[in-house]
Protein backbone atom coordinates (compact mmCIF):
# COMPACT_ATOMS: atom_id res chain seq x y z
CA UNK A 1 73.57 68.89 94.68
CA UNK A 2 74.87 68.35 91.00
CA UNK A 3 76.78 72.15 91.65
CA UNK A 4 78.71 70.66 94.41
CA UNK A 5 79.31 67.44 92.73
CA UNK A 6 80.52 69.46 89.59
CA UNK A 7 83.44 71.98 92.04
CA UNK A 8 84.16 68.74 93.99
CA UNK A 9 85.15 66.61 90.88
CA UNK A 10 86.82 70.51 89.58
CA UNK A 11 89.15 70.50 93.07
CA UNK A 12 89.90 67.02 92.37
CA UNK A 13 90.90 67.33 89.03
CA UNK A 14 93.01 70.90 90.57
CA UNK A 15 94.81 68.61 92.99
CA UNK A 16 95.64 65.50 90.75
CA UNK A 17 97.68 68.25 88.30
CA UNK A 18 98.89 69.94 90.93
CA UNK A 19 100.78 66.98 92.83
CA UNK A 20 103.21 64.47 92.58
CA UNK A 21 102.06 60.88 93.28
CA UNK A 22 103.27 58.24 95.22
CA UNK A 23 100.91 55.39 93.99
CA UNK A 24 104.48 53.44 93.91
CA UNK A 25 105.22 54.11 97.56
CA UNK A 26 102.04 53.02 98.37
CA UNK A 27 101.95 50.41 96.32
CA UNK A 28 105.29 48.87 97.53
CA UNK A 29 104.25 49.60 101.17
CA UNK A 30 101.17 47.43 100.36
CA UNK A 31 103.62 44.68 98.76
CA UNK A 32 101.61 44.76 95.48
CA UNK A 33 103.00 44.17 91.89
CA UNK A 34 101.64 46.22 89.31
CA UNK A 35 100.09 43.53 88.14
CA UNK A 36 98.27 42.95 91.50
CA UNK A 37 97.19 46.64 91.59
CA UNK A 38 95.67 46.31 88.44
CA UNK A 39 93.59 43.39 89.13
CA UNK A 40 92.67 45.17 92.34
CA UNK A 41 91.53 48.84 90.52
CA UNK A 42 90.71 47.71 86.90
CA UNK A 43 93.24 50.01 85.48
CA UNK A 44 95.58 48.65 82.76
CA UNK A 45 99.11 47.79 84.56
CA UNK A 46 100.79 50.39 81.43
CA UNK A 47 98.96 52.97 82.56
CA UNK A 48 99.66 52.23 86.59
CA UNK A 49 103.47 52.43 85.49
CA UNK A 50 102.86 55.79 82.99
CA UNK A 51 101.34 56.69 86.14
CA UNK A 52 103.89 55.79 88.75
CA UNK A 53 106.88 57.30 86.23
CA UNK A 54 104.74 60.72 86.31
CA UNK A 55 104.52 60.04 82.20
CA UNK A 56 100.85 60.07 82.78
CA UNK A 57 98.27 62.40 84.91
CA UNK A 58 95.50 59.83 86.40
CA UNK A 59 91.77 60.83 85.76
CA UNK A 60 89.62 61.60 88.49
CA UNK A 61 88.14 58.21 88.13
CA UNK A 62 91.32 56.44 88.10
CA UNK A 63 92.61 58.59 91.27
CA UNK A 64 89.64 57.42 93.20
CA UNK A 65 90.22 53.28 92.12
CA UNK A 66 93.89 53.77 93.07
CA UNK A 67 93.24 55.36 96.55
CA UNK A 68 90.58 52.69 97.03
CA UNK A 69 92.47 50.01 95.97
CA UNK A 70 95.63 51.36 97.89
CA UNK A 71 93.54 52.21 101.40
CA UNK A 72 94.49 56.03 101.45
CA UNK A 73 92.74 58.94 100.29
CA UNK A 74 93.13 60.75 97.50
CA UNK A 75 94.85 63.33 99.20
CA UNK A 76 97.23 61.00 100.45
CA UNK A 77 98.19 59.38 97.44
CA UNK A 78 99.21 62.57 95.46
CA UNK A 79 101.61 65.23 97.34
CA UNK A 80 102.13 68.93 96.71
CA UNK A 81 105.26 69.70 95.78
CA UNK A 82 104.43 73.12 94.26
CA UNK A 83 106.05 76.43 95.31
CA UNK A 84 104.61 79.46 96.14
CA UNK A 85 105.56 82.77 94.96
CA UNK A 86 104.82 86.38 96.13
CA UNK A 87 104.40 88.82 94.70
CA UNK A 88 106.71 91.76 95.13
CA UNK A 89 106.32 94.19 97.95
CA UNK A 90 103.99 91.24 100.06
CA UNK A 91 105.40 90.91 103.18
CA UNK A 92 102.73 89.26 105.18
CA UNK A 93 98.89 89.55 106.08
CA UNK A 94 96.32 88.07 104.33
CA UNK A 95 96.39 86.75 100.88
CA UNK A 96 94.21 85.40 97.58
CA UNK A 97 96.27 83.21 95.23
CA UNK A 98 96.31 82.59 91.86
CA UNK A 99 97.40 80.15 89.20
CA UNK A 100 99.68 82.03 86.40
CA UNK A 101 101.42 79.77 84.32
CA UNK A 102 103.12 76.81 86.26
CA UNK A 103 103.63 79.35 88.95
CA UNK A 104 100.87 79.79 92.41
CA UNK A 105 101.25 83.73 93.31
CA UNK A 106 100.24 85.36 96.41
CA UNK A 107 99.01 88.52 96.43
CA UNK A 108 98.19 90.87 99.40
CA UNK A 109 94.88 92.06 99.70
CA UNK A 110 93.88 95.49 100.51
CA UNK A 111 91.08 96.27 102.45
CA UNK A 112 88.78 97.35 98.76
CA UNK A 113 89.22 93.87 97.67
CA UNK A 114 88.43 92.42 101.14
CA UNK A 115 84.87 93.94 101.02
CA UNK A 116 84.19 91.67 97.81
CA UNK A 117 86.61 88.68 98.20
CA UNK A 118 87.47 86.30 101.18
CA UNK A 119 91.23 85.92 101.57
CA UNK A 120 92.34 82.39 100.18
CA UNK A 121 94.66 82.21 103.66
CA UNK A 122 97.29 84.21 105.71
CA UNK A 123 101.00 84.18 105.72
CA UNK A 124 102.97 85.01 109.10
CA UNK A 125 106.00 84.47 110.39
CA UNK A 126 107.01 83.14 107.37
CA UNK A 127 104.27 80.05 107.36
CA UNK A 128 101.36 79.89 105.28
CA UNK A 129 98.53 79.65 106.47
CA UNK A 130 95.56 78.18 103.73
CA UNK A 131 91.56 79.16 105.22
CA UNK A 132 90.46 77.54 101.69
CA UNK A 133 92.22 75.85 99.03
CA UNK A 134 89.88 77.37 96.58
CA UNK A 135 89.22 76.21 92.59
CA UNK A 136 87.93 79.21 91.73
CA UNK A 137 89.30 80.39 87.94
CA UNK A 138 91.19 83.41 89.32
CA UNK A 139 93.18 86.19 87.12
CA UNK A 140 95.00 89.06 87.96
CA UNK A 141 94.92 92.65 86.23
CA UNK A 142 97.69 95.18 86.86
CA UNK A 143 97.55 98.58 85.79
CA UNK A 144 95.58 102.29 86.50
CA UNK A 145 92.21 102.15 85.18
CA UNK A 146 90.16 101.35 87.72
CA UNK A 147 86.86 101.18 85.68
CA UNK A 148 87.89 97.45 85.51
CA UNK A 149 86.45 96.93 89.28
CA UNK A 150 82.81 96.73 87.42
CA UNK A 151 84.04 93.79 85.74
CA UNK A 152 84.96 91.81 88.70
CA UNK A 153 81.99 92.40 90.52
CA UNK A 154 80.25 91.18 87.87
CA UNK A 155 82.25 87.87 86.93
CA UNK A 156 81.64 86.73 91.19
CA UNK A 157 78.34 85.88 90.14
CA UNK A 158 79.71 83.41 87.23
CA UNK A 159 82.33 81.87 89.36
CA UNK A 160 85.21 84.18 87.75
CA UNK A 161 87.55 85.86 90.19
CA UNK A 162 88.95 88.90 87.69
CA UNK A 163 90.99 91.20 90.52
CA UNK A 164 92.59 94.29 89.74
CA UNK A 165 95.97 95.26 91.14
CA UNK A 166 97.59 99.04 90.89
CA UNK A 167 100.63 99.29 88.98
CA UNK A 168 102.71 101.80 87.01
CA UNK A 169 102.54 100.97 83.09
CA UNK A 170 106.12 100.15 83.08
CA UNK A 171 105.90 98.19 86.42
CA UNK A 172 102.61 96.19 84.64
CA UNK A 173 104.66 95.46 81.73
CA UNK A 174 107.39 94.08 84.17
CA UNK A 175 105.06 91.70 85.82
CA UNK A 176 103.45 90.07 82.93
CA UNK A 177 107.07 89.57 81.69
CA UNK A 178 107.84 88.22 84.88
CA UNK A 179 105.01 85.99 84.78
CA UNK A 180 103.04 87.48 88.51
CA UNK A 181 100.03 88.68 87.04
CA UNK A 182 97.57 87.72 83.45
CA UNK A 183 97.07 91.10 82.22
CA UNK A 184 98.77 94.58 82.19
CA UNK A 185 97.40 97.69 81.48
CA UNK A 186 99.48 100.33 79.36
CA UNK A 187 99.07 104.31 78.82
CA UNK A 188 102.09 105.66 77.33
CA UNK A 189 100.42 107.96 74.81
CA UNK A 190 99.27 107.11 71.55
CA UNK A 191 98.13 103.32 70.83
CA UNK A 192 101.09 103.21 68.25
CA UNK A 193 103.31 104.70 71.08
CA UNK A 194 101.58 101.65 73.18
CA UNK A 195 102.61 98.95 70.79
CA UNK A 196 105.88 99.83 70.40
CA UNK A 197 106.58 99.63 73.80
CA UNK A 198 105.25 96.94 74.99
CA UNK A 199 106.35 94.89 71.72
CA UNK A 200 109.87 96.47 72.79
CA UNK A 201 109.71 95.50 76.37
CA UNK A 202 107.75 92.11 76.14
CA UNK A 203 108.98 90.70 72.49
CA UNK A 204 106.15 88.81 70.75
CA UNK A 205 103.87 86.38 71.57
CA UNK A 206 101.51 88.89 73.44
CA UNK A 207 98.10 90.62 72.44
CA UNK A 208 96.73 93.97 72.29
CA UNK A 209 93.59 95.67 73.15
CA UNK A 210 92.68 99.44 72.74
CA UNK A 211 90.31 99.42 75.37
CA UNK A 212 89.23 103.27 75.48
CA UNK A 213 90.85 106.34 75.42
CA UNK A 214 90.80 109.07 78.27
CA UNK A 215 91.72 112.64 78.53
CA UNK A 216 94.78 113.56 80.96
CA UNK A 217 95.84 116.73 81.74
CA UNK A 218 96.65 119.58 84.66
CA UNK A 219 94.80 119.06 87.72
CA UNK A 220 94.41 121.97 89.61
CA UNK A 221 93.47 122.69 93.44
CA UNK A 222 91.12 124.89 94.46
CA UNK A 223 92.44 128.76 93.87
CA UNK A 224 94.78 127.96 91.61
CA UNK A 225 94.59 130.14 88.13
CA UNK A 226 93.19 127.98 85.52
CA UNK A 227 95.70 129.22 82.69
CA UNK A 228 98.97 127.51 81.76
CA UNK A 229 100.98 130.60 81.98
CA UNK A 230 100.49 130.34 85.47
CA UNK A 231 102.22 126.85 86.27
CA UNK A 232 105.74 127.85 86.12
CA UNK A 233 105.84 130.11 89.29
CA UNK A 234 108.20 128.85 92.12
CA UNK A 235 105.23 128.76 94.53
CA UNK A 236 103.27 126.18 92.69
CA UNK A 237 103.90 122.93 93.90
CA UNK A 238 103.51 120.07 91.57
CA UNK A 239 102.63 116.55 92.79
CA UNK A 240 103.90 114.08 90.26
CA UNK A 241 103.72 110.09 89.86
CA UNK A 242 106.70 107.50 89.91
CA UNK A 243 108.59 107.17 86.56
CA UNK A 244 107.35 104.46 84.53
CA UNK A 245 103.21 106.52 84.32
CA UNK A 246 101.89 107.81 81.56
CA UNK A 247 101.01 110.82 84.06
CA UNK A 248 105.06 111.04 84.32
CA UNK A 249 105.48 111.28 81.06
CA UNK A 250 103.02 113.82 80.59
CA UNK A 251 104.75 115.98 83.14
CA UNK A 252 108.33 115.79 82.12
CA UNK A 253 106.87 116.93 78.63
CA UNK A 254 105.16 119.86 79.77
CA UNK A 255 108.24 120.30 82.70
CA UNK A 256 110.08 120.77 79.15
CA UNK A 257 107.59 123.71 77.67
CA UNK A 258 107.41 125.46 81.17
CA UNK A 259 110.88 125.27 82.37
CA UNK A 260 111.84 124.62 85.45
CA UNK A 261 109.09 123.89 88.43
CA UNK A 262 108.76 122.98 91.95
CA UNK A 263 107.94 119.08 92.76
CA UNK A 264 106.98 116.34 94.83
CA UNK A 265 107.08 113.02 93.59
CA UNK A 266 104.15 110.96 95.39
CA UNK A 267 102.83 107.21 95.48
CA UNK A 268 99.74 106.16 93.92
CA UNK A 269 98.00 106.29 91.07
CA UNK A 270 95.21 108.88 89.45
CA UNK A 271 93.36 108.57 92.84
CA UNK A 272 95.93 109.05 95.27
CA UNK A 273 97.27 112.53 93.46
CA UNK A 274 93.50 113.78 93.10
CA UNK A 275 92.90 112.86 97.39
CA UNK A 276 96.71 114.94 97.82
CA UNK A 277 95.74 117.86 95.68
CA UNK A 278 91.95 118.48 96.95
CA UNK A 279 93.65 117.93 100.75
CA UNK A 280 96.08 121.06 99.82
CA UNK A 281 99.14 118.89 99.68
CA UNK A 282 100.30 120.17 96.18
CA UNK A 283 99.12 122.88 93.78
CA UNK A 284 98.74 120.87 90.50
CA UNK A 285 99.20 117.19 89.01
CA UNK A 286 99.12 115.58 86.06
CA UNK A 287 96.37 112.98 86.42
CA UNK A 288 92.83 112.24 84.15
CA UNK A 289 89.89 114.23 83.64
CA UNK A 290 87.72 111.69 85.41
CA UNK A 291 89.58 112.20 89.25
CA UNK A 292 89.58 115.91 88.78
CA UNK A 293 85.66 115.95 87.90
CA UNK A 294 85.87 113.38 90.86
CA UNK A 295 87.42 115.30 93.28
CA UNK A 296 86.27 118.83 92.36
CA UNK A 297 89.47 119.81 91.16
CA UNK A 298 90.13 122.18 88.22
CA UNK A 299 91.17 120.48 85.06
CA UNK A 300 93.39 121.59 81.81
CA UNK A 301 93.31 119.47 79.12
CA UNK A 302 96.41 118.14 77.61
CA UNK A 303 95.59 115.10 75.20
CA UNK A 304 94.30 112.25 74.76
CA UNK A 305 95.84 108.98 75.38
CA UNK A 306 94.65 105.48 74.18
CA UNK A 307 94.48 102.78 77.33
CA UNK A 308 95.93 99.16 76.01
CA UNK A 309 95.22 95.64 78.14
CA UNK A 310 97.93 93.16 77.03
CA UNK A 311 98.58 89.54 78.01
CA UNK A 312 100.14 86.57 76.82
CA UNK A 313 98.36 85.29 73.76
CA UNK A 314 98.22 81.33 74.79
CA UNK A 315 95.39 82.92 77.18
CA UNK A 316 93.09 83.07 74.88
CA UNK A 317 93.04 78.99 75.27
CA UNK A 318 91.46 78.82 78.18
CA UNK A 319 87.92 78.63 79.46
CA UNK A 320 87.55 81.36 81.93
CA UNK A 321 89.66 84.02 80.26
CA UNK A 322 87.38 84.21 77.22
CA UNK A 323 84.94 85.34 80.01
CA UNK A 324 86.36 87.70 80.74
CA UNK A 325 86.94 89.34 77.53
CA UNK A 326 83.25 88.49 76.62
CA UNK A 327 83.41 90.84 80.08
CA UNK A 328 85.50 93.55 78.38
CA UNK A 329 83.29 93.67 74.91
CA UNK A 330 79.73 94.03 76.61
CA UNK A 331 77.70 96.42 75.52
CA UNK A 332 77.02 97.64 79.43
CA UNK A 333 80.40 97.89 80.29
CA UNK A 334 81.52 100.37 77.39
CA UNK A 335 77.79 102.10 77.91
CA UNK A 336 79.08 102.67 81.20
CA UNK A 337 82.65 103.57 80.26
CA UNK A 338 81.31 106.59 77.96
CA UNK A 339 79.30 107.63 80.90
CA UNK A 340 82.19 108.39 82.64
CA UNK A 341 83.85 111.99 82.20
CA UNK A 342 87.51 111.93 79.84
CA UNK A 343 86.60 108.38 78.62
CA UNK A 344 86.13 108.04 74.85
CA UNK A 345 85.23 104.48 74.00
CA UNK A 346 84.39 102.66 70.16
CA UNK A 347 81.47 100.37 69.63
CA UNK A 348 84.40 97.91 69.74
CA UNK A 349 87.67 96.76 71.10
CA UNK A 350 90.72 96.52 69.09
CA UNK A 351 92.73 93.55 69.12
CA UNK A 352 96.24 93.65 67.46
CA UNK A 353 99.61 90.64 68.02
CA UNK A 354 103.13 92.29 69.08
């Protein structure tokens, strides 16, 4: 079939950029000249020595006449010398990779992507393991919102693997920096609050988008009064997020305005402090309107804060990225957004360079 032909030619291509070569190895081991070589493949003896000097990467038809012409495969003839690198907190277990830069990250998979997405291999006692070296365009998310899993279900069907990780703000903003992940997502407050700090943490050469805004506030468990002059008691427990959330931020503000309060600091995101509060684990959070609506939860209203996507502008370069903005823009994926309780979305996104 002309698809298979197509991803064959695409893995091909994948390898050939991804290796180093050893056409002069094999061509010495043969006891060929490049002259000889290039009689034997039709390919001008410059190029065989651009080639051979790594000055030059080989097409996919010139790959195949060298192998030929050399008696190895293709796979032979070009050697991976790339490294991979985890990212942080993998230890081992399954895995999907993905191409970010000149780097190949691993990334552990939980068991919500594993319903939607094969593992790309395993990594064990410190060996990795490959099921599939797959050519799929793959790109990584990082932040709260997880609103975003619509998109990847939806980019699957068009070949696109668009996976969302959970991340602090601050730890997003690390590991775009770092350069683990394509994309981070950033509440801090304000969009102006959002732009200066991810122009002060990041520098420039990045860009913006205001992808919605949602409403955060107090979320309350069942019994609890729904008045704020009722939060600084002793007896109320407060579940808060790591440092580094907009949720945290939130807190310490109003932790300011109350006084002093009783807390636990959990792990998780909006989710995790919504499942802790209905389960009686705390008396009140700060997380979004959407998980307390979610979750049954009482809700106070705080403000408003503007959700930001940011990656690396050279992105915009490439093929499968623009997808997935084209993703981001469509009409039935901010439809849906305003559907959603807290969420306040424009007709459009806006873009702005830091």
């Amino acid at each position: 079939m002309l698809e298979d032909t197509i991803d064959n030619i695409l893995a091909l291509i994948y390898n050939i950029l991804d290796m180093k070569n050893r056409v002069k190895e094999y061509r010495l081991k043969r006891g060929l000249s490049q002259e000889e070589l290039s009689k034997l493949c039709g390919i001008p003896r410059t190029t065989i020595s651009a080639i051979e000097s790594g000055k030059a990467v080989p097409s996919v038809d010139y790959a195949i006449k060298l192998s030929k012409a050399l008696g190895c495969s293709v796979e032979e003839l070009f050697v991976s010398e790339e490294i991979s690198f985890f990212l942080e907190g993998f230890r081992e277990g399954p895995f999907i990779s993905s191409r970010v830069g000149h780097k190949k990250v691993l990334y552990s998979i939980d068991s919500k992507i594993a319903t939607f997405l094969p593992p790309d291999g395993i990594y064990q006692n410190g060996q990795i393991k490959w099921f599939e070296r797959r050519h799929i365009p793959t790109y990584i998310f990082v932040g709260c919102d997880t609103s975003l899993h619509i998109i990847s279900y939806k980019l699957i069907a068009k070949n696109i693997r668009f996976i969302p990780f959970y991340a602090s703000s601050e730890k997003a903003l690390k590991l775009l920096k770092k350069g683990y992940v394509h994309l981070a997502g950033v509440h801090l407050g304000t969009l102006e609050e959002n732009l200066r700090k991810i122009k002060g943490y990041l520098g420039e050469g990045y860009t913006v988008l205001k992808v919605f805004s949602w409403e955060e506030g107090i979320m309350l468990r069942e019994g609890i009064s729904k008045t704020f002059k009722e939060l600084n008691k002793r007896e109320i427990l407060w579940l808060v997020r790591e440092r580094g959330t907009g949720s945290r931020k939130v807190f310490e503000e109003l932790s300011a305005e109350l006084g002093s309060v009783n807390y636990r600091e959990i792990t998780g995101g909006h989710r995790e402090l919504a499942f802790s509060l209905k389960n009686g684990f705390g008396d009140a959070g700060v997380g979004t309107k959407f998980f307390a609506y979610e979750y049954g939860l009482g809700f106070l209203s705080v403000k408003k804060e503007d959700y930001c996507i940011c990656y690396r502008q050279e992105l915009e370069e490439d093929e499968g990225f623009s997808v997935i903005l084209t993703g981001l823009m469509e009409r039935s994926y901010r439809e849906f957004l305003k559907s959603l309780p807290g969420y306040y979305v424009n007709s459009a996104l806006e873009k702005f360079v830091v």
